[in-house]
PDB file of N, CA and C in Angstrom:
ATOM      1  N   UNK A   1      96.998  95.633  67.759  1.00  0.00           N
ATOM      2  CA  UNK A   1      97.161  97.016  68.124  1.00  0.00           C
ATOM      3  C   UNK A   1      97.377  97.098  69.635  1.00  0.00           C
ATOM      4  N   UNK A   2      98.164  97.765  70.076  1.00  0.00           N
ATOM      5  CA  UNK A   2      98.659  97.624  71.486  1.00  0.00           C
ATOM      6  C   UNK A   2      97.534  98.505  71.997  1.00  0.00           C
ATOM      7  N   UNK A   3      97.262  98.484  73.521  1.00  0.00           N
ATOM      8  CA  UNK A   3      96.358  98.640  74.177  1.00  0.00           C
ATOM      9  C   UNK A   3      96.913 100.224  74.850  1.00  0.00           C
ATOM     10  N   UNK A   4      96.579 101.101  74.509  1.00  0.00           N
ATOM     11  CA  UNK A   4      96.521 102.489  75.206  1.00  0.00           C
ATOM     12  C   UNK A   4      96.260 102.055  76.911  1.00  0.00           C
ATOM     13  N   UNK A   5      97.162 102.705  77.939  1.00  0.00           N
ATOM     14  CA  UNK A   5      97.238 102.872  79.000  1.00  0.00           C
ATOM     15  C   UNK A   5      96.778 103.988  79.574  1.00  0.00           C
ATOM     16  N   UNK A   6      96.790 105.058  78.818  1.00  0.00           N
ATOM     17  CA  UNK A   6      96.397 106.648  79.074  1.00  0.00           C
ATOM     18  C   UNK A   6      95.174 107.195  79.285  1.00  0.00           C
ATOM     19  N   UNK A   7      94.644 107.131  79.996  1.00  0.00           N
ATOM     20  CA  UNK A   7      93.274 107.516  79.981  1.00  0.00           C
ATOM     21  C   UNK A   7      92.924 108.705  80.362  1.00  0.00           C
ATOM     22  N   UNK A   8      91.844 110.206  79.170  1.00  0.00           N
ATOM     23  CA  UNK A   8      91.954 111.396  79.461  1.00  0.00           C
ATOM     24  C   UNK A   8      90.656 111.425  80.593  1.00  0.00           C
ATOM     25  N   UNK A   9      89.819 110.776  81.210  1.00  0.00           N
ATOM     26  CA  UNK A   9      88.755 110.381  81.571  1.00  0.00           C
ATOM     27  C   UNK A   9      89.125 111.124  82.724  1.00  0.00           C
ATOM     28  N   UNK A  10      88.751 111.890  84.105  1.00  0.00           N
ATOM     29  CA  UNK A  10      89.109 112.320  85.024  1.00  0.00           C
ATOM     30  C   UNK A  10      88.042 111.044  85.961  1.00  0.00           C
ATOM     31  N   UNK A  11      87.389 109.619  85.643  1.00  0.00           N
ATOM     32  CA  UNK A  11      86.905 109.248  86.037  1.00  0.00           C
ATOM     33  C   UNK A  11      87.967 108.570  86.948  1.00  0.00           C
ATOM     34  N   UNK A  12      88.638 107.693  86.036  1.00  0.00           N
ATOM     35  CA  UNK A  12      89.593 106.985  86.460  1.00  0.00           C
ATOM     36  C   UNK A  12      90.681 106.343  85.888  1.00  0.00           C
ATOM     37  N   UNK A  13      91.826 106.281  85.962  1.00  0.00           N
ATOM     38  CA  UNK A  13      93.183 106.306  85.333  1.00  0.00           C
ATOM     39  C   UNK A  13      93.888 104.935  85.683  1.00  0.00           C
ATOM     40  N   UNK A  14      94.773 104.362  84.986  1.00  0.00           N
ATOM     41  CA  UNK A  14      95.070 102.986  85.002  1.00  0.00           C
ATOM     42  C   UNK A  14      96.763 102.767  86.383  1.00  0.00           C
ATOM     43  N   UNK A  15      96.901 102.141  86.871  1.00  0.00           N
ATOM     44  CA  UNK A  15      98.023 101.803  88.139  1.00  0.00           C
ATOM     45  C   UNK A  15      98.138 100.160  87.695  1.00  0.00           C
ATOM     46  N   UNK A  16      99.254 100.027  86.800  1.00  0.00           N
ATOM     47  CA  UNK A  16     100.082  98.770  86.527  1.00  0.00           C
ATOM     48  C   UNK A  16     100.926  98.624  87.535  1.00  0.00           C
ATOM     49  N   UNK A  17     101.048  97.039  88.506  1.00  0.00           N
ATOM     50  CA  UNK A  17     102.249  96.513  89.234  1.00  0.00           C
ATOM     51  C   UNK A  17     102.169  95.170  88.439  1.00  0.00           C
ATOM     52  N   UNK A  18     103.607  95.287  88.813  1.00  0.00           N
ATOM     53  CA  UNK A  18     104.208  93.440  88.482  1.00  0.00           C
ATOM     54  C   UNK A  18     104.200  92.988  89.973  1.00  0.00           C
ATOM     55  N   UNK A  19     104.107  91.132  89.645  1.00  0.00           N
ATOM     56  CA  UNK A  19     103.784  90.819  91.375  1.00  0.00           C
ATOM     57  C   UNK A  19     104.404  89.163  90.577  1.00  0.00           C
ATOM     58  N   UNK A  20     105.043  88.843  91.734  1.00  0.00           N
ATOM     59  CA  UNK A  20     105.854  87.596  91.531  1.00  0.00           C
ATOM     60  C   UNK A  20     104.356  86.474  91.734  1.00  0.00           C
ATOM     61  N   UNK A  21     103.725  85.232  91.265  1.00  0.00           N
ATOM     62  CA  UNK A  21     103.324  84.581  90.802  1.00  0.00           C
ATOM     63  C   UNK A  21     102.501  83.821  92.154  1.00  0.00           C
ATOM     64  N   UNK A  22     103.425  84.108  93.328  1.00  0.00           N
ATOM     65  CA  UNK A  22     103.148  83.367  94.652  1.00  0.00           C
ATOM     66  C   UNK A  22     102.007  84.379  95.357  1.00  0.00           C
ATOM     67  N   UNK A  23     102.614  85.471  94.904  1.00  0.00           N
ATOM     68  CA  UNK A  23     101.781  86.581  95.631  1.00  0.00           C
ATOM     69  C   UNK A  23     100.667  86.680  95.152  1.00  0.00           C
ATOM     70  N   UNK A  24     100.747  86.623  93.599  1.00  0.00           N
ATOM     71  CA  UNK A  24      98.911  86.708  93.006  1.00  0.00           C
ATOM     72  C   UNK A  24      98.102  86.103  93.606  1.00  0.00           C
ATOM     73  N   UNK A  25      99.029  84.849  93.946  1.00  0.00           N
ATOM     74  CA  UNK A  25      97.645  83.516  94.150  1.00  0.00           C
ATOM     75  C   UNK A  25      97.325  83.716  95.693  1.00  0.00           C
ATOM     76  N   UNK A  26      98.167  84.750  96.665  1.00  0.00           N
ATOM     77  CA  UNK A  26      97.394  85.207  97.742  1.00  0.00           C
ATOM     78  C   UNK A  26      96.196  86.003  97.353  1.00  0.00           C
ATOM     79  N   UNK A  27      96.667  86.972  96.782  1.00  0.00           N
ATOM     80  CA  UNK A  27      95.748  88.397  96.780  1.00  0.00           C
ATOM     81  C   UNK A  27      94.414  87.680  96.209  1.00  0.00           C
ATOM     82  N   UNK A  28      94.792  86.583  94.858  1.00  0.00           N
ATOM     83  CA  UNK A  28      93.448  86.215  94.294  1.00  0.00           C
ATOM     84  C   UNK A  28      92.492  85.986  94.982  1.00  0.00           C
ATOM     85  N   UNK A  29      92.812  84.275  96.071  1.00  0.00           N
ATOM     86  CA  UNK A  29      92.328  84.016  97.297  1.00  0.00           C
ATOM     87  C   UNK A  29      91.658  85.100  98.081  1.00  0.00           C
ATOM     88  N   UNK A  30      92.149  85.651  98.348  1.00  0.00           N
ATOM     89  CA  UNK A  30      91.820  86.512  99.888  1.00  0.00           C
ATOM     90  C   UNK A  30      90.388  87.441  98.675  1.00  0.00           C
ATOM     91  N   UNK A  31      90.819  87.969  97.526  1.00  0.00           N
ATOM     92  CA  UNK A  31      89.816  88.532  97.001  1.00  0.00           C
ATOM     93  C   UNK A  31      88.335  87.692  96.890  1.00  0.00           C
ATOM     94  N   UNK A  32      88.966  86.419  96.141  1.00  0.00           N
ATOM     95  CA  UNK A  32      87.809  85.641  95.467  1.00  0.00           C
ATOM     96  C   UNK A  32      86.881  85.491  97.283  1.00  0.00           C
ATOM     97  N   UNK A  33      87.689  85.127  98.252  1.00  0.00           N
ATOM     98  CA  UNK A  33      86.913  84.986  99.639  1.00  0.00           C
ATOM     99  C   UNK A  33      86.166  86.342 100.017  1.00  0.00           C
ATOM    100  N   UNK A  34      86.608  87.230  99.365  1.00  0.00           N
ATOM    101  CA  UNK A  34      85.673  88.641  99.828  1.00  0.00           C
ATOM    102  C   UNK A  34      84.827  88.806  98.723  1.00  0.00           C
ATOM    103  N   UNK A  35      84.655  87.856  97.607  1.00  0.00           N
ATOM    104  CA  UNK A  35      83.669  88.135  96.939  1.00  0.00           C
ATOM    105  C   UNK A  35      84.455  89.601  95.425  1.00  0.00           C
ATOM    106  N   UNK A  36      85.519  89.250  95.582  1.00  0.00           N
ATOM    107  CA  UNK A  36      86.005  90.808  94.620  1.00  0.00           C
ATOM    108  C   UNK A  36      86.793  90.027  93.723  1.00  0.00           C
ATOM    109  N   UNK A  37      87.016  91.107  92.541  1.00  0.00           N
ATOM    110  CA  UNK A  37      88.181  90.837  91.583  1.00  0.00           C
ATOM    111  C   UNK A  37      88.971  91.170  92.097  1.00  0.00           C
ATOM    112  N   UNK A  38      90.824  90.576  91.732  1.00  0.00           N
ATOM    113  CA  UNK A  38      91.585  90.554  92.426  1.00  0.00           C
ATOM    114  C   UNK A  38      92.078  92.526  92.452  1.00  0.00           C
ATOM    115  N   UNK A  39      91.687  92.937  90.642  1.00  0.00           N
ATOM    116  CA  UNK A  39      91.734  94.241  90.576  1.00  0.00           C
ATOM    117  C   UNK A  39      91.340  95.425  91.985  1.00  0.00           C
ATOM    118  N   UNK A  40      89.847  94.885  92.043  1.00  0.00           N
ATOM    119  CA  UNK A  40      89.007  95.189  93.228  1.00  0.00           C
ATOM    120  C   UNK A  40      89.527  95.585  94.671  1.00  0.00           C
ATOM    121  N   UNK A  41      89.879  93.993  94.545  1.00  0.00           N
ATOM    122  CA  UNK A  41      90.709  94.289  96.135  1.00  0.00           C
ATOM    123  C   UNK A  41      92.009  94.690  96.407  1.00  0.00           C
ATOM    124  N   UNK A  42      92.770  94.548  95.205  1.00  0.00           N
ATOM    125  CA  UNK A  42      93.665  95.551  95.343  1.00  0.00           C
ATOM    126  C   UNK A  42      93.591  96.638  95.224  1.00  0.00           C
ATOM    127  N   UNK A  43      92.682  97.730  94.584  1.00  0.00           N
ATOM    128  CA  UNK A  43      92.610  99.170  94.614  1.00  0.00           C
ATOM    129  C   UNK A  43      91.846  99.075  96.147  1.00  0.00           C
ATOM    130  N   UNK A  44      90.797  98.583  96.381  1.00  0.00           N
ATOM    131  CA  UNK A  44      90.297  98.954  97.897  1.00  0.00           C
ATOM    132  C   UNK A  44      91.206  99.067  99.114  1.00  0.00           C
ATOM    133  N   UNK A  45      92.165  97.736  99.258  1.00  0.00           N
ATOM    134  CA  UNK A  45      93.268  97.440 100.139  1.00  0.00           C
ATOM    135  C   UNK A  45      94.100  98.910  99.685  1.00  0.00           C
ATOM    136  N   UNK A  46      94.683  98.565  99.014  1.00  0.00           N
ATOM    137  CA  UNK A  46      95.699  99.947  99.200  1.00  0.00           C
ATOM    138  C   UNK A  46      95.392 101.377  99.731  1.00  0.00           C
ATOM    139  N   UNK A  47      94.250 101.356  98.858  1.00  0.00           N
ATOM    140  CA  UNK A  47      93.920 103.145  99.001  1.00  0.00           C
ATOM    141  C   UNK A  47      93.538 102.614 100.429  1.00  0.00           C
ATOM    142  N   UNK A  48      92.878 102.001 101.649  1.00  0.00           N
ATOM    143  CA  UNK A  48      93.006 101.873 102.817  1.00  0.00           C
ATOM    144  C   UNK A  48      94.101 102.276 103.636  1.00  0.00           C
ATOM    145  N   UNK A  49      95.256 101.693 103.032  1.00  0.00           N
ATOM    146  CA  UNK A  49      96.332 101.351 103.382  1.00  0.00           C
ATOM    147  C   UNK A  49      96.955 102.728 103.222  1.00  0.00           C
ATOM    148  N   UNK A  50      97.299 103.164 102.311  1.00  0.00           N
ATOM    149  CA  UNK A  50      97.808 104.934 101.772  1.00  0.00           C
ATOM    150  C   UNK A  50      96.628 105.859 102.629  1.00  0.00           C
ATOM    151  N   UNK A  51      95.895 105.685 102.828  1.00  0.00           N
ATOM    152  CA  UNK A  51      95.047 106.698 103.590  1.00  0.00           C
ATOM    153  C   UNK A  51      94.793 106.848 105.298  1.00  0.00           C
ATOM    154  N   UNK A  52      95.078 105.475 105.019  1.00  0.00           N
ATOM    155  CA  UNK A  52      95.908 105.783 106.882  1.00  0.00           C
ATOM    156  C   UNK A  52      96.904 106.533 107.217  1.00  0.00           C
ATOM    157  N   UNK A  53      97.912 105.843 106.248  1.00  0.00           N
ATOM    158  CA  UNK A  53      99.371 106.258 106.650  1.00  0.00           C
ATOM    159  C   UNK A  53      99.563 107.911 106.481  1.00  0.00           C
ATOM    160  N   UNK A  54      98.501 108.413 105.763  1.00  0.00           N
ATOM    161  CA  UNK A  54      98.278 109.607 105.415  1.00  0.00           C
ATOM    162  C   UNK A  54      97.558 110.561 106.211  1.00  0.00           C
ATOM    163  N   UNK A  55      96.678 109.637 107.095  1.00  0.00           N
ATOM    164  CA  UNK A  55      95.951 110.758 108.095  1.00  0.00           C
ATOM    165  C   UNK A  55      97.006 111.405 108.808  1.00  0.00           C
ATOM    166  N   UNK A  56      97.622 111.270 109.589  1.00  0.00           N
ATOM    167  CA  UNK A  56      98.882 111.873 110.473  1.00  0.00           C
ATOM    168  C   UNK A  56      99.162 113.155 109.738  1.00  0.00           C
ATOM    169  N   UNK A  57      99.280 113.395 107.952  1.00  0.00           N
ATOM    170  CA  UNK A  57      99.775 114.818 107.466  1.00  0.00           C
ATOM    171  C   UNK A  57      98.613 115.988 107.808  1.00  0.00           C
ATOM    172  N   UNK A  58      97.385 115.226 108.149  1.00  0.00           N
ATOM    173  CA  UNK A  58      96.821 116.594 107.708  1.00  0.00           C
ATOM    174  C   UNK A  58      96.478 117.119 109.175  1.00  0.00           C
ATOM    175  N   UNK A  59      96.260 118.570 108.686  1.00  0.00           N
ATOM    176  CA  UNK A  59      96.479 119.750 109.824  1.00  0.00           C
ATOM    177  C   UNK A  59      95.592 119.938 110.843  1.00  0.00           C
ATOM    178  N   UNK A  60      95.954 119.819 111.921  1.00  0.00           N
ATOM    179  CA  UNK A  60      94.372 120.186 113.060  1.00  0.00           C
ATOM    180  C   UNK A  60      94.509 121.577 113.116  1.00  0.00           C
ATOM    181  N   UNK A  61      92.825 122.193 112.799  1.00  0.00           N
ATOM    182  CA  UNK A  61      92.941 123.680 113.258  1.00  0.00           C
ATOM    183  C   UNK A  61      92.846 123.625 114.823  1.00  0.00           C
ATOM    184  N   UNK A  62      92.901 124.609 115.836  1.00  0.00           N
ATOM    185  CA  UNK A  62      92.334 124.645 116.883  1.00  0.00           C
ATOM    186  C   UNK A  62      92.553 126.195 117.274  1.00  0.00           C
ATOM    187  N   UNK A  63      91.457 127.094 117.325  1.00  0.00           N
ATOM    188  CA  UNK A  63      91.355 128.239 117.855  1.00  0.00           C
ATOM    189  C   UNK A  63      91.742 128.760 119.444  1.00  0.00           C
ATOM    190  N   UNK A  64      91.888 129.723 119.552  1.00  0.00           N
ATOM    191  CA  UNK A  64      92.762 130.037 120.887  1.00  0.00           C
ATOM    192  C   UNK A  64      92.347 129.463 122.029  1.00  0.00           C
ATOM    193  N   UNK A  65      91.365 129.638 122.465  1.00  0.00           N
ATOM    194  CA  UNK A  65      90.275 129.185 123.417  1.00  0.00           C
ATOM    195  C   UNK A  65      91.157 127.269 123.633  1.00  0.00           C
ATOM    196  N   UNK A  66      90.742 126.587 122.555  1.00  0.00           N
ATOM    197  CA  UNK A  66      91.975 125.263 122.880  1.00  0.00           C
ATOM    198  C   UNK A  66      92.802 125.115 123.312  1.00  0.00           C
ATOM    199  N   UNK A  67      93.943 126.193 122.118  1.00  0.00           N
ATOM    200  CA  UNK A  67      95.246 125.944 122.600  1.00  0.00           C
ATOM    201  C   UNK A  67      95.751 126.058 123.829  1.00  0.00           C
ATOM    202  N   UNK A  68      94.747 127.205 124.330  1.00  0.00           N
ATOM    203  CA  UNK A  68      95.172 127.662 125.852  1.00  0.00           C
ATOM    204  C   UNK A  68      94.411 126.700 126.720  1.00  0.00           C
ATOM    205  N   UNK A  69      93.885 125.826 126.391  1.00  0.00           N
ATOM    206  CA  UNK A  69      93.205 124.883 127.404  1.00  0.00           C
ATOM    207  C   UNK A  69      94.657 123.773 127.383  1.00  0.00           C
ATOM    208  N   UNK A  70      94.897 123.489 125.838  1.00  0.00           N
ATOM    209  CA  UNK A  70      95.808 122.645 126.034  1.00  0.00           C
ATOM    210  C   UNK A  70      97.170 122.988 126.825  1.00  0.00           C
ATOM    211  N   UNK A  71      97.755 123.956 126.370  1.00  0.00           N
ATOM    212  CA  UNK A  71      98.851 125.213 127.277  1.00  0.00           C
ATOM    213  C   UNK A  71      98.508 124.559 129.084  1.00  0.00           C
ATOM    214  N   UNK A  72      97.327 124.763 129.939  1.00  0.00           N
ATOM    215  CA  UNK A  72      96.883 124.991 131.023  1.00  0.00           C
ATOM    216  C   UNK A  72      97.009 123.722 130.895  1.00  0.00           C
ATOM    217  N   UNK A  73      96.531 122.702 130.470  1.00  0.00           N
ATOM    218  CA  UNK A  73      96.502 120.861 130.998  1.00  0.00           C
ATOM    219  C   UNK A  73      97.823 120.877 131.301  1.00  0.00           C
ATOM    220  N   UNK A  74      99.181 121.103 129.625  1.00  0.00           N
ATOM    221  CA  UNK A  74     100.406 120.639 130.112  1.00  0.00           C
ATOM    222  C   UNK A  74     100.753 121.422 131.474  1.00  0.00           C
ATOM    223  N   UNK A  75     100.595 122.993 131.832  1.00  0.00           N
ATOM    224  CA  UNK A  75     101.225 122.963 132.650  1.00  0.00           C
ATOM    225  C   UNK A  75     100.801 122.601 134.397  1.00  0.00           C
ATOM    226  N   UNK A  76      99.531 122.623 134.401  1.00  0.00           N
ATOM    227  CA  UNK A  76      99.154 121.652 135.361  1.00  0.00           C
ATOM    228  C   UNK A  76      98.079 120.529 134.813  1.00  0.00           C
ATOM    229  N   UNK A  77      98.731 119.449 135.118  1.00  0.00           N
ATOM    230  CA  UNK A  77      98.566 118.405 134.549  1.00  0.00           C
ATOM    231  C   UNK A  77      97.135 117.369 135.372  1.00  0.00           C
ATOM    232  N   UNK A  78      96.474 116.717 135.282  1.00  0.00           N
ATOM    233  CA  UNK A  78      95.405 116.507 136.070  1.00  0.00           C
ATOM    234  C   UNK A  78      96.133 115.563 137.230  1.00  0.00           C
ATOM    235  N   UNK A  79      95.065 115.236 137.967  1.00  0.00           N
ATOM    236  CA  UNK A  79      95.766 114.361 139.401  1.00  0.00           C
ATOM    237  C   UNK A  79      95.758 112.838 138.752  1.00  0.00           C
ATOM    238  N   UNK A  80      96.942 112.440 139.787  1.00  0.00           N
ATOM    239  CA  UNK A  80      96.859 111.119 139.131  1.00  0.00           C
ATOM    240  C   UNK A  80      95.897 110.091 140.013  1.00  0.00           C
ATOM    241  N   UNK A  81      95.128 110.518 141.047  1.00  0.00           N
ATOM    242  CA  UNK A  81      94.154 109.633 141.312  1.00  0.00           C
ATOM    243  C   UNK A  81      93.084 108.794 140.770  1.00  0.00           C
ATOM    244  N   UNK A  82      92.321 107.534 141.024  1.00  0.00           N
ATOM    245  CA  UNK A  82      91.725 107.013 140.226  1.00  0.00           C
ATOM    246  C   UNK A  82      90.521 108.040 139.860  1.00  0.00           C
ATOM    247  N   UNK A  83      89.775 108.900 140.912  1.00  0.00           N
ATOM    248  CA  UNK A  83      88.669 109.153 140.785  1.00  0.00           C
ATOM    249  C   UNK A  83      88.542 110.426 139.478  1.00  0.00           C
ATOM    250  N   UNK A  84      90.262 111.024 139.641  1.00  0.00           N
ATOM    251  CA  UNK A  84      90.341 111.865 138.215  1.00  0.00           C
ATOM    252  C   UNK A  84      90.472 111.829 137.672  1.00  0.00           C
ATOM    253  N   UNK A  85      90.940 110.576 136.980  1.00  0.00           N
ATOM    254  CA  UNK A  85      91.792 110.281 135.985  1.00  0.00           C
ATOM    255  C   UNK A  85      89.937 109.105 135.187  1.00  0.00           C
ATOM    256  N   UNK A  86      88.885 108.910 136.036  1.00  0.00           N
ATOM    257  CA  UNK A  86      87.491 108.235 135.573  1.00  0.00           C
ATOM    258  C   UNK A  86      87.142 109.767 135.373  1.00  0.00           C
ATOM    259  N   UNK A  87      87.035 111.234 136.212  1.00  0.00           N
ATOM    260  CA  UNK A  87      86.757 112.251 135.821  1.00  0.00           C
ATOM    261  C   UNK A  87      86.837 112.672 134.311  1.00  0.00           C
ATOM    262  N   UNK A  88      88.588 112.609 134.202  1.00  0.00           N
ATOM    263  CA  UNK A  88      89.026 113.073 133.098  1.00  0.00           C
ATOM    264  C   UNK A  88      88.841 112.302 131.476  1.00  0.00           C
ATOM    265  N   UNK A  89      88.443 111.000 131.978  1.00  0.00           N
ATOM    266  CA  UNK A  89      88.196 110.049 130.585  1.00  0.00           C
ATOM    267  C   UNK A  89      87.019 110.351 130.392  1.00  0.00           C
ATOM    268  N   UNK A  90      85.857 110.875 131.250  1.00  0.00           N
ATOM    269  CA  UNK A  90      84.247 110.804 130.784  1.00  0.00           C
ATOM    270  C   UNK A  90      84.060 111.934 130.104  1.00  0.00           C
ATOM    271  N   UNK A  91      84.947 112.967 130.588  1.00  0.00           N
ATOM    272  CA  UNK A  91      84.515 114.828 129.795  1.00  0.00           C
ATOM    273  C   UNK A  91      84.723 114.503 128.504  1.00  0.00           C
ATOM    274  N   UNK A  92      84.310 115.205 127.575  1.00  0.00           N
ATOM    275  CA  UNK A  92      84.870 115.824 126.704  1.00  0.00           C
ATOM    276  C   UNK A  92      86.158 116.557 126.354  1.00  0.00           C
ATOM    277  N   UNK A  93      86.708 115.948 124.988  1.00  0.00           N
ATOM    278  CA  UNK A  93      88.151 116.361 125.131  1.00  0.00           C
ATOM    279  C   UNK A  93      88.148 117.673 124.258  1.00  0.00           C
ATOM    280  N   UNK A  94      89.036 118.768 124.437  1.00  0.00           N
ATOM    281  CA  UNK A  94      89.392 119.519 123.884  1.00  0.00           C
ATOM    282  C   UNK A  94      89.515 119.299 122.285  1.00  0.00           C
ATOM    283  N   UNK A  95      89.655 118.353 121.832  1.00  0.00           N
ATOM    284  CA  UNK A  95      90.088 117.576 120.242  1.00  0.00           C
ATOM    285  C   UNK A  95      88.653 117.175 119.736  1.00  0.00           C
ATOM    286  N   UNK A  96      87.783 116.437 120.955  1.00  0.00           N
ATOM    287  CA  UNK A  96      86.782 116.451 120.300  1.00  0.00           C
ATOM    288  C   UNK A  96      85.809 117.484 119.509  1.00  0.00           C
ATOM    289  N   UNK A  97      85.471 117.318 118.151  1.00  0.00           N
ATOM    290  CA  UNK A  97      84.621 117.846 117.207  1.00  0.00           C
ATOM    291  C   UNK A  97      83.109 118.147 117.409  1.00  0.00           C
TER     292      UNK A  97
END
């Protein structure tokens, strides 16, 4: 009886790749050395991997009070001396949370 792929479970749902024969025997390696199934470390690695590349979409709020700080930096911009530029790395940034 063939094996159902479909799963109604909202736990977790099945992601089939084909992988040429050379490559398994990396991923196996590198898994079996982290202690994982190769399954394992491939769902961990990726979703790493997709969730980086993914931070960049999502949206920064920033309320007026910011924007207009940021507005005021670009248009005067800090000094480029050393002692402001050690000033300007120790504050707190506008971005910071």
């Amino acid at each position: 009886m063939p094996r159902n792929r479909s799963v109604s479970s909202t736990k977790e749902s099945w992601l089939s790749i084909r992988v040429e024969p050379e490559r398994k025997v990396v991923i196996e390696r590198a898994a079996k050395q982290q202690g994982k199934t190769a399954s394992a470390f491939v769902r961990e690695n990726a979703y790493q991997l997709a969730a980086g590349l993914l931070v960049d979409e999502e949206a920064i709020s920033l309320n007026r009070k910011r924007i207009a700080h940021i507005f005021e930096t670009l248009d005067h911009p800090p000094a480029t001396n050393v002692a402001a530029i050690r000033k300007l790395l120790s504050e707190r940034s506008v971005l910071d949370r």
